[in-house]
C-alpha atoms as a PDB file:
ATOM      1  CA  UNK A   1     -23.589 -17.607  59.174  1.00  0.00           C
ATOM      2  CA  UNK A   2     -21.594 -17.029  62.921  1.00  0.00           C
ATOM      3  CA  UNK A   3     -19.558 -19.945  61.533  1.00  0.00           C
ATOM      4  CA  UNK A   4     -18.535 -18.743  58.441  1.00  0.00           C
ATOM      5  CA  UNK A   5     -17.749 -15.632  59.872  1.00  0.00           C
ATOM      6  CA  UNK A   6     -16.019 -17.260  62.513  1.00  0.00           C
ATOM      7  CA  UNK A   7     -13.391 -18.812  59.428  1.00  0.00           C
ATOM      8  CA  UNK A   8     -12.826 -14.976  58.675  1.00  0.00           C
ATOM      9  CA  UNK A   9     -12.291 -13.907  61.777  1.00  0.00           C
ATOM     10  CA  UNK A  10      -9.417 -17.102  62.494  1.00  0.00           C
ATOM     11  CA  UNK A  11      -7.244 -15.997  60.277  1.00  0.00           C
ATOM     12  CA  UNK A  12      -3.636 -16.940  61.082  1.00  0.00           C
ATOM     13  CA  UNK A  13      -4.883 -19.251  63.413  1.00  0.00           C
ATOM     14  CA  UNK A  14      -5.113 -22.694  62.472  1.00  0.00           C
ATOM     15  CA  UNK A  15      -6.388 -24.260  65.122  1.00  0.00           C
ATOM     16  CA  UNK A  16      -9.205 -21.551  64.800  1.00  0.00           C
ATOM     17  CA  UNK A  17      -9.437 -22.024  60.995  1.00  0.00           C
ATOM     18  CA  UNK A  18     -10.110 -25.856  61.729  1.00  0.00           C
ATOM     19  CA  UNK A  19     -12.614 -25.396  64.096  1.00  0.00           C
ATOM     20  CA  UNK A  20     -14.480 -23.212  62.422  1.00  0.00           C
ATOM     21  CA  UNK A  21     -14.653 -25.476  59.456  1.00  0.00           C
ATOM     22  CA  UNK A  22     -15.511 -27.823  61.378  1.00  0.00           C
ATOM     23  CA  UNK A  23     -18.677 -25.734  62.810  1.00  0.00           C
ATOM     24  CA  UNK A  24     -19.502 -24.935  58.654  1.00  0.00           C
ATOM     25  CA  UNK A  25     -19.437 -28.325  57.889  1.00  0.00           C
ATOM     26  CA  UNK A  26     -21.781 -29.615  60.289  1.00  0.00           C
ATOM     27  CA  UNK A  27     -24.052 -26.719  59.416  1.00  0.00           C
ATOM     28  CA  UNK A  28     -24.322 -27.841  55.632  1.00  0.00           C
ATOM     29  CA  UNK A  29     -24.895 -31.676  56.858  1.00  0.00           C
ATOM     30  CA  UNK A  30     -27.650 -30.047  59.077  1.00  0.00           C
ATOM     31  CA  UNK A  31     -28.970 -28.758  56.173  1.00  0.00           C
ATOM     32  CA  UNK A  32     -28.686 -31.604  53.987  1.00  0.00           C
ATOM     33  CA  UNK A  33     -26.558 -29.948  51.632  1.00  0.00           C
ATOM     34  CA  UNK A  34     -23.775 -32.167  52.261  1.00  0.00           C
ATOM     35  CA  UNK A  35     -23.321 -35.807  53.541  1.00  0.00           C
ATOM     36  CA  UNK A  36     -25.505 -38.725  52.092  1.00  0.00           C
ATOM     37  CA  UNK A  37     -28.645 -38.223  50.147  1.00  0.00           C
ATOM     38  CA  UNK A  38     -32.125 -37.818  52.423  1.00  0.00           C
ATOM     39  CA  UNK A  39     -34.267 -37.940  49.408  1.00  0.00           C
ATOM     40  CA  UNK A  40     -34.846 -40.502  47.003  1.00  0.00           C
ATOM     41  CA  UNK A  41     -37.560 -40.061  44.650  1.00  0.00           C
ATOM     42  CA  UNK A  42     -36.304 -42.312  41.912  1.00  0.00           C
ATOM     43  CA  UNK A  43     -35.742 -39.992  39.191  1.00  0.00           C
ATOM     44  CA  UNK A  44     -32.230 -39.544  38.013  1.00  0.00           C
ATOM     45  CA  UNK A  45     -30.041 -37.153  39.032  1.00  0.00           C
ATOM     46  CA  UNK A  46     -28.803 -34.225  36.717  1.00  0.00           C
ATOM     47  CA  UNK A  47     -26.553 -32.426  39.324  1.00  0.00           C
ATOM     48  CA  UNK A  48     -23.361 -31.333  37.662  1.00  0.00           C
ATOM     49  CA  UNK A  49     -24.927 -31.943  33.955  1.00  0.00           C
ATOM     50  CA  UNK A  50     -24.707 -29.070  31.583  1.00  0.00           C
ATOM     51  CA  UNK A  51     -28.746 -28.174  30.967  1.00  0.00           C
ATOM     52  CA  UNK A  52     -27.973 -28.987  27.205  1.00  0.00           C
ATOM     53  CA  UNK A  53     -26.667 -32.432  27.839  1.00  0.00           C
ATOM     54  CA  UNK A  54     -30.398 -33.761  29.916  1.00  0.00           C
ATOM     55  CA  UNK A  55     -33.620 -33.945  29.037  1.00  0.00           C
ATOM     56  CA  UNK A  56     -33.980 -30.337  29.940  1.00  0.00           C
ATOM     57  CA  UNK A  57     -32.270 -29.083  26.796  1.00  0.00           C
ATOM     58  CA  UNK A  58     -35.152 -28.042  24.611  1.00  0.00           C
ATOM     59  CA  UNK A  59     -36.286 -26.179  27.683  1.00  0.00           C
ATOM     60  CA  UNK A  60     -32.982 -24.539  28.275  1.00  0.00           C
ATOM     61  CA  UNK A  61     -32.446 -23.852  24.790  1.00  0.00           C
ATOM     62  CA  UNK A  62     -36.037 -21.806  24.849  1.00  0.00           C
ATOM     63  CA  UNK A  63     -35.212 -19.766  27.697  1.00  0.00           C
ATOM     64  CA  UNK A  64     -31.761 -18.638  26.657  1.00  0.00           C
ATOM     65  CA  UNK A  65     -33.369 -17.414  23.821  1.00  0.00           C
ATOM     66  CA  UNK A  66     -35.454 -14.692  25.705  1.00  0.00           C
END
């Protein structure tokens, strides 16, 4: 969080700005939200599929329902 604080904070200031980028992008690798994939478990991947376009769509369908 100090580092995306720290991209509010730099305003004006791009060498500040790009540093502090920098610092929130290497957080989210950290975290493996970013960079290559650290799992792989075989199945396929629905990321960035509408719900009603995978084999979750009877599912979704029930629970937008309720």
């Amino acid at each position: 969080m100090s580092a995306r604080r720290a991209v509010r904070d730099a305003r004006g200031d791009e060498g500040k700005i790009r540093a502090a980028r920098d610092r929130v992008q290497a957080a989210k690798v950290a975290l493996g939200e970013r960079g290559p994939v650290w799992w792989s478990d075989g199945a396929p991947d629905f990321n960035r599929h509408l719900a009603k376009n995978t084999p979750y769509a009877q599912w979704w369908d029930e629970i937008s329902r309720a």
